[in-house]
N, C-alpha and C. Protein backbone atom coordinates (compact mmCIF):
# COMPACT_ATOMS: atom_id res chain seq x y z
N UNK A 1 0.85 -1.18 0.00
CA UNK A 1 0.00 0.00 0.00
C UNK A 1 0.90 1.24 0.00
N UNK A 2 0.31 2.32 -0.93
CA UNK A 2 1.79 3.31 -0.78
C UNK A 2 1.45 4.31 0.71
N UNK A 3 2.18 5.12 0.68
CA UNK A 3 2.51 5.21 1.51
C UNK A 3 1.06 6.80 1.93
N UNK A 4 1.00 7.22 0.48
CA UNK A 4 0.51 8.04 0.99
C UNK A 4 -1.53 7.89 0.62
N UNK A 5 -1.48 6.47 0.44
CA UNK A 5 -2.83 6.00 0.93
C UNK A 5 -3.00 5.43 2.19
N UNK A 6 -1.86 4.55 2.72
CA UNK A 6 -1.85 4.77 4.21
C UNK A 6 -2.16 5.56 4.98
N UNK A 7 -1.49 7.20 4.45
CA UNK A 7 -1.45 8.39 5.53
C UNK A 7 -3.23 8.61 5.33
N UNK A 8 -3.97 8.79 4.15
CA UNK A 8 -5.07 8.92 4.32
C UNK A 8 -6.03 8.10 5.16
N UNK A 9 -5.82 6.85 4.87
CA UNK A 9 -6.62 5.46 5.84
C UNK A 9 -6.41 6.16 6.98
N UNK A 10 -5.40 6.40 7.63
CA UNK A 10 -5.12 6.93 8.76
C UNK A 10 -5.71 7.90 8.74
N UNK A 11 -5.55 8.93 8.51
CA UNK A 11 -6.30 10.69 8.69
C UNK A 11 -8.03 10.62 8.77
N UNK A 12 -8.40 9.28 8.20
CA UNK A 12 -10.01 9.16 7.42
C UNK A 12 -10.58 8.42 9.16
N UNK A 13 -9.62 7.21 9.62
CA UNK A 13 -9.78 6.52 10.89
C UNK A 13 -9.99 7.79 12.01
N UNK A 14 -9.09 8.21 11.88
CA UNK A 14 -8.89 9.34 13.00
C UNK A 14 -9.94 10.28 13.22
N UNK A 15 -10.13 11.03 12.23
CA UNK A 15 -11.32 12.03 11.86
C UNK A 15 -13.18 11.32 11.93
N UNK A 16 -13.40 9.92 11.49
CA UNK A 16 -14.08 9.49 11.91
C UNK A 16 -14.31 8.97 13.70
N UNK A 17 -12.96 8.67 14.35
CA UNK A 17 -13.34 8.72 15.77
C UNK A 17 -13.27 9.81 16.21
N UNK A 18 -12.88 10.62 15.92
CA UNK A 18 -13.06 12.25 16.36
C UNK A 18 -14.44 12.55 16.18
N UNK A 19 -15.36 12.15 15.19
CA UNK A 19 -16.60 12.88 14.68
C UNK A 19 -17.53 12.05 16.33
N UNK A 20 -17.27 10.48 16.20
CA UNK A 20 -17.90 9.82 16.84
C UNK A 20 -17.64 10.44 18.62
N UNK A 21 -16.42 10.58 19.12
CA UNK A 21 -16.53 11.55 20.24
C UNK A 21 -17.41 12.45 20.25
N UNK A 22 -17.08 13.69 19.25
CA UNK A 22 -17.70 14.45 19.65
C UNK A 22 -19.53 14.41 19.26
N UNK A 23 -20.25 13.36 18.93
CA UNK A 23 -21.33 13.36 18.71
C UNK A 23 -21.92 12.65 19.96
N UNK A 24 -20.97 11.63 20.46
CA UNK A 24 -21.12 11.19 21.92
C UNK A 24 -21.01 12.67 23.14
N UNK A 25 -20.64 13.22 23.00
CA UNK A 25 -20.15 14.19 23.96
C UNK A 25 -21.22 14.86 23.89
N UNK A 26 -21.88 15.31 22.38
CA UNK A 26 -23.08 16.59 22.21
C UNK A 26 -24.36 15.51 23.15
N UNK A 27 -24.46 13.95 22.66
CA UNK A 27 -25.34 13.38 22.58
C UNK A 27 -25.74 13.50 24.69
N UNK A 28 -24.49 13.50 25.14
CA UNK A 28 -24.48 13.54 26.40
C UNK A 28 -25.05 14.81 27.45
N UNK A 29 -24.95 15.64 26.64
CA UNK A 29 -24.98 17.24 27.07
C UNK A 29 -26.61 17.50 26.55
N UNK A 30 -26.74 16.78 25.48
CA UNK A 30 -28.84 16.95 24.95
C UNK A 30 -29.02 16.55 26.22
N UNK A 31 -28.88 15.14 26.36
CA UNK A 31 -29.79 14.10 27.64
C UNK A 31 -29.25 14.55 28.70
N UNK A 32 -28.17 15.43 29.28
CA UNK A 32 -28.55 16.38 30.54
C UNK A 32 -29.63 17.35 30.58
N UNK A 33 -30.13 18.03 29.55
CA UNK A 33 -31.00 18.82 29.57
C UNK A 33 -32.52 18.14 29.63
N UNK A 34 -32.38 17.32 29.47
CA UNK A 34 -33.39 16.28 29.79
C UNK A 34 -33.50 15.39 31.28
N UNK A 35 -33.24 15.72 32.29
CA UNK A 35 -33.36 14.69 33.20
C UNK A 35 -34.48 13.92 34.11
N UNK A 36 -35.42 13.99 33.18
CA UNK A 36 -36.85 12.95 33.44
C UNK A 36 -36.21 11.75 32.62
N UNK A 37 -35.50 11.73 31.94
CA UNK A 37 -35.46 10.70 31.07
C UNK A 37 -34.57 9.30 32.22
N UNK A 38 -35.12 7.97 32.06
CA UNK A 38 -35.01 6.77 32.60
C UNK A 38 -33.22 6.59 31.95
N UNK A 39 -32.36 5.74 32.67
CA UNK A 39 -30.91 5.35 31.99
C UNK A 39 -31.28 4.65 30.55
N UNK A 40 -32.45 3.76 30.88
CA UNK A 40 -32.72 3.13 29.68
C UNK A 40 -33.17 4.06 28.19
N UNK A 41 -33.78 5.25 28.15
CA UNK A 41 -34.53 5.71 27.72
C UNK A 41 -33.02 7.01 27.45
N UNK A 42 -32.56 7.19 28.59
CA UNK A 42 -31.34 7.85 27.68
C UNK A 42 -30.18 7.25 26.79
N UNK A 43 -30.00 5.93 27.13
CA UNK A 43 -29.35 5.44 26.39
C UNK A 43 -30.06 5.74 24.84
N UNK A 44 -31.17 4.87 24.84
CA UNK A 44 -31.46 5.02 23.60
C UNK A 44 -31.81 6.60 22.87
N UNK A 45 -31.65 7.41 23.48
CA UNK A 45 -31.45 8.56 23.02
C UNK A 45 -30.08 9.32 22.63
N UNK A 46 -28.92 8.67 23.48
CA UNK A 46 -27.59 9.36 23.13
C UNK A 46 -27.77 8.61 21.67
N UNK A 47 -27.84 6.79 21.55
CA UNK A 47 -27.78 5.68 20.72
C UNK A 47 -28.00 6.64 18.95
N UNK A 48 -29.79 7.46 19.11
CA UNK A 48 -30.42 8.06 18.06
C UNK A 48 -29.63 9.12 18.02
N UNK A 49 -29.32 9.64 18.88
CA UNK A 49 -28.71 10.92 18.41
C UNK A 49 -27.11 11.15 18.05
N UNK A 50 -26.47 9.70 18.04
CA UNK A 50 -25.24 9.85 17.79
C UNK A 50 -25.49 9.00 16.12
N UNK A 51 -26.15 8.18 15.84
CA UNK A 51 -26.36 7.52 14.75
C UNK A 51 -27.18 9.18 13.60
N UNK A 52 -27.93 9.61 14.16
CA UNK A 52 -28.33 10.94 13.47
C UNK A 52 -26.91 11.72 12.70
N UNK A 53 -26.47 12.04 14.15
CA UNK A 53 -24.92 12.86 13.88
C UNK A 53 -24.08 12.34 12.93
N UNK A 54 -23.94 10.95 13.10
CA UNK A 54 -23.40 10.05 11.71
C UNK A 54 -23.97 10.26 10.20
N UNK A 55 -25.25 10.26 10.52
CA UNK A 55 -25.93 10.02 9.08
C UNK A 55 -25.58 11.76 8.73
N UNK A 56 -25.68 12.61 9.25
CA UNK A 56 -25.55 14.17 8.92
C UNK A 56 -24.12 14.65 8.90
N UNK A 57 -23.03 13.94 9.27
CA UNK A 57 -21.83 14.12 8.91
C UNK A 57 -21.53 13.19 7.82
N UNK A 58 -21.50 12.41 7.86
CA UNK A 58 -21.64 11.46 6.32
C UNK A 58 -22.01 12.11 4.82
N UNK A 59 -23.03 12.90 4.99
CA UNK A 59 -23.95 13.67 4.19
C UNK A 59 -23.58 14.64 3.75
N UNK A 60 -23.04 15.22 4.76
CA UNK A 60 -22.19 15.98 4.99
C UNK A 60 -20.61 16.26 3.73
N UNK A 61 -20.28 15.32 4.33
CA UNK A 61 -18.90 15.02 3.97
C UNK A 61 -18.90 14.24 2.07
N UNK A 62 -20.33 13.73 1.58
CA UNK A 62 -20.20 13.29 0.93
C UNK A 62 -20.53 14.77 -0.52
N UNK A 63 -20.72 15.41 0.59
CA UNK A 63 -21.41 16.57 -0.34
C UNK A 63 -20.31 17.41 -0.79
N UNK A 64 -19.10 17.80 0.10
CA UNK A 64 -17.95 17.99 -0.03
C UNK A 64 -17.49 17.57 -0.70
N UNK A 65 -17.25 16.21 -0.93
CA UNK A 65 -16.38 15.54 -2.05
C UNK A 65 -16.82 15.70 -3.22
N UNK A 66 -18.03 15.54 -3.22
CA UNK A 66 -18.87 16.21 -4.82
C UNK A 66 -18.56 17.16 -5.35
N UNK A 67 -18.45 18.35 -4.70
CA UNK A 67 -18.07 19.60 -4.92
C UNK A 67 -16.66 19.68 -5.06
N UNK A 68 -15.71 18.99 -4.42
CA UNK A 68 -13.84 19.21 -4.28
C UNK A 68 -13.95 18.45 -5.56
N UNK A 69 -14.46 17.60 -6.03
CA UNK A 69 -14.54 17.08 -7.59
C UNK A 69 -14.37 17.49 -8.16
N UNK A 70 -15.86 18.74 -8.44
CA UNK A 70 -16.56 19.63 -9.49
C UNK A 70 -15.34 20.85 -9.56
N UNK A 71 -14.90 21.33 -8.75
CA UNK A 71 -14.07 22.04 -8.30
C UNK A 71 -12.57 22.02 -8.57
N UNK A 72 -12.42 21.02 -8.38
CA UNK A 72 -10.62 20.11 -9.07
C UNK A 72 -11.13 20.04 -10.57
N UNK A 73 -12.29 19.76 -11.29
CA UNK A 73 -12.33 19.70 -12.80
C UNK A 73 -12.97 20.93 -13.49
N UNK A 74 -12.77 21.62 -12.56
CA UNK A 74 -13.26 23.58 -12.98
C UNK A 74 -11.73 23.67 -12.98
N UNK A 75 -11.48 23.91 -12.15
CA UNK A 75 -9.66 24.36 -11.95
C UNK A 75 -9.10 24.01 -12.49
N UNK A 76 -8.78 22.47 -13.15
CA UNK A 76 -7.84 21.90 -14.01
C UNK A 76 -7.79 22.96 -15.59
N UNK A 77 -9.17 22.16 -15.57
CA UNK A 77 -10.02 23.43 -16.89
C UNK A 77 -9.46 24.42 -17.24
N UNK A 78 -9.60 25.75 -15.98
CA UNK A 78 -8.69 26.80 -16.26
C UNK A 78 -7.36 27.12 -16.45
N UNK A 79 -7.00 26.45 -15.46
CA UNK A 79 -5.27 25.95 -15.61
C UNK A 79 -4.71 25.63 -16.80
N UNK A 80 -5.59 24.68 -17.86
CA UNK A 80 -5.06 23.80 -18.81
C UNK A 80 -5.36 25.36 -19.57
N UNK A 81 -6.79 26.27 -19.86
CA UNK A 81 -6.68 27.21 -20.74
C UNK A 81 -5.49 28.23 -20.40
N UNK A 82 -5.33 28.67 -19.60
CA UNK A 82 -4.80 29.44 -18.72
C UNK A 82 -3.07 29.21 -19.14
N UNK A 83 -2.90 28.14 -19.17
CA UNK A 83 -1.54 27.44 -19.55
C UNK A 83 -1.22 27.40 -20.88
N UNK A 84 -2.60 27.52 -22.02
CA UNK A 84 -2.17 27.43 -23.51
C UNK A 84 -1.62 28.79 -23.63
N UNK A 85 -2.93 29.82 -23.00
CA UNK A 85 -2.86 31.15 -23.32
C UNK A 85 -1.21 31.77 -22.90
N UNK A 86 -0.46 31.32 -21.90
CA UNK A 86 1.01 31.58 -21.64
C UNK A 86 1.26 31.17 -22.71
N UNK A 87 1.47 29.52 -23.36
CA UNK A 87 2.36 29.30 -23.98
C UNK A 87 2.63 30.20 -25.31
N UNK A 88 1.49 30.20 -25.60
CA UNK A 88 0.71 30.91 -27.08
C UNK A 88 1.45 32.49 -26.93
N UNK A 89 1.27 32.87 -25.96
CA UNK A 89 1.94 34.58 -25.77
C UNK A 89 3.21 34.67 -25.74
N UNK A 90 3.75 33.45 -25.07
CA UNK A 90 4.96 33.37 -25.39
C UNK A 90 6.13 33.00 -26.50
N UNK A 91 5.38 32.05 -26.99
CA UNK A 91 5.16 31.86 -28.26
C UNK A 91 5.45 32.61 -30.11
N UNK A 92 4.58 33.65 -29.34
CA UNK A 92 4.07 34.85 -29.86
C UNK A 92 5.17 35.89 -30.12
N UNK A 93 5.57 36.01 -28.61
CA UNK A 93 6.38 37.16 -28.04
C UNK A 93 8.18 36.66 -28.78
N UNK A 94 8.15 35.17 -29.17
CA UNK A 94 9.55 35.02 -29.42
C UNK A 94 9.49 34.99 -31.02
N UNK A 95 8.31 34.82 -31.76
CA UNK A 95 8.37 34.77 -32.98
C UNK A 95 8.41 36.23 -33.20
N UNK A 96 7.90 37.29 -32.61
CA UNK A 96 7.96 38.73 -33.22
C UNK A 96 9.46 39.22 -32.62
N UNK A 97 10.17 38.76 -31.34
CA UNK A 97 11.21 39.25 -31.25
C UNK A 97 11.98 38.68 -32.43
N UNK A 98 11.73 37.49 -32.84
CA UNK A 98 12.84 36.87 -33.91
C UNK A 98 12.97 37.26 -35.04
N UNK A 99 11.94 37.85 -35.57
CA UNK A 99 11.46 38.76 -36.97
C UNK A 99 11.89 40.23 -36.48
N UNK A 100 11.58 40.46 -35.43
CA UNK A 100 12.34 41.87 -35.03
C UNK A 100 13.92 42.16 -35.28
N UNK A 101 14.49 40.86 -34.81
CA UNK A 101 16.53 40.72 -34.83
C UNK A 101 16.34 40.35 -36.78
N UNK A 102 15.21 39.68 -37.13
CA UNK A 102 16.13 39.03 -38.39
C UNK A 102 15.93 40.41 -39.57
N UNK A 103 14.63 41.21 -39.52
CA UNK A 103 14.36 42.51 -40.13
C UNK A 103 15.72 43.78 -39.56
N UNK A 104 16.08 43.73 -38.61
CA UNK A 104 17.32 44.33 -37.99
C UNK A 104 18.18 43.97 -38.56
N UNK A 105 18.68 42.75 -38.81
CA UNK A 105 19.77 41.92 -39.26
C UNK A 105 19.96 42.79 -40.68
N UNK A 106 18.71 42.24 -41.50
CA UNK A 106 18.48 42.34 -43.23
C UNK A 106 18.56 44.15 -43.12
N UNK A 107 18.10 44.86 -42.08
CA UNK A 107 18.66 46.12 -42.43
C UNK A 107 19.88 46.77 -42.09
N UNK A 108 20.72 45.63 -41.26
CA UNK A 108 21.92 45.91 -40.70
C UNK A 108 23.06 45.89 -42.19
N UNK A 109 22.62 44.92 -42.73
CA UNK A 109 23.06 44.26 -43.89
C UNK A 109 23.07 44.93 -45.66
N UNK A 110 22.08 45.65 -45.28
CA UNK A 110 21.85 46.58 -46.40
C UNK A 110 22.88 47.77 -46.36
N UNK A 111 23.03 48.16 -45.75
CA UNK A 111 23.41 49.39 -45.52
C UNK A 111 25.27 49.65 -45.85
């Protein structure tokens, strides 16, 4: 596996138990504000509300990638025009200097 799909597996592990803390942590702090609620009855409430937090960071995150897509193939796009238009000017800029020295030349030559 190279090396730098490893580092992602890793960064992707990490960031997913990070999400899962902190949806446990929010889920904990709802059901204090609640304290009629039974252990049983909060459990299954941190349970919904951390599986929620999942499904809405997921959703989340998948919506992002859609867009860093759309976004990486807008940019390339410009880049690639963006990159003719240099070459082309430059291009440009050495064929008229070269006709500039060789018309210089042919009148250097005349004379």
């Amino acid at each position: 596996m190279p090396l730098d799909q490893a580092v992602n597996e890793i960064e992707g592990f990490l960031l997913r138990e990070a999400e899962k803390d902190r949806a446990r942590t929010r889920a904990e702090a709802f059901c204090a504000g609640l304290p009629w609620l039974t252990d049983t009855q909060r459990r299954e409430v941190e349970l919904r509300y951390c599986q929620d937090q999942r499904d809405t960071s997921r959703a989340y995150l998948e919506r992002i990638a859609t867009r860093s897509a759309a976004l990486r193939t807008e940019y390339e796009g410009v880049y690639r025009a963006l990159r003719r238009r240099l070459i082309t000017g430059l291009l440009t800029g050495a064929v008229a200097v070269a006709a500039l020295v060789a018309m210089t030349a042919v009148g250097w030559s005349t004379r």
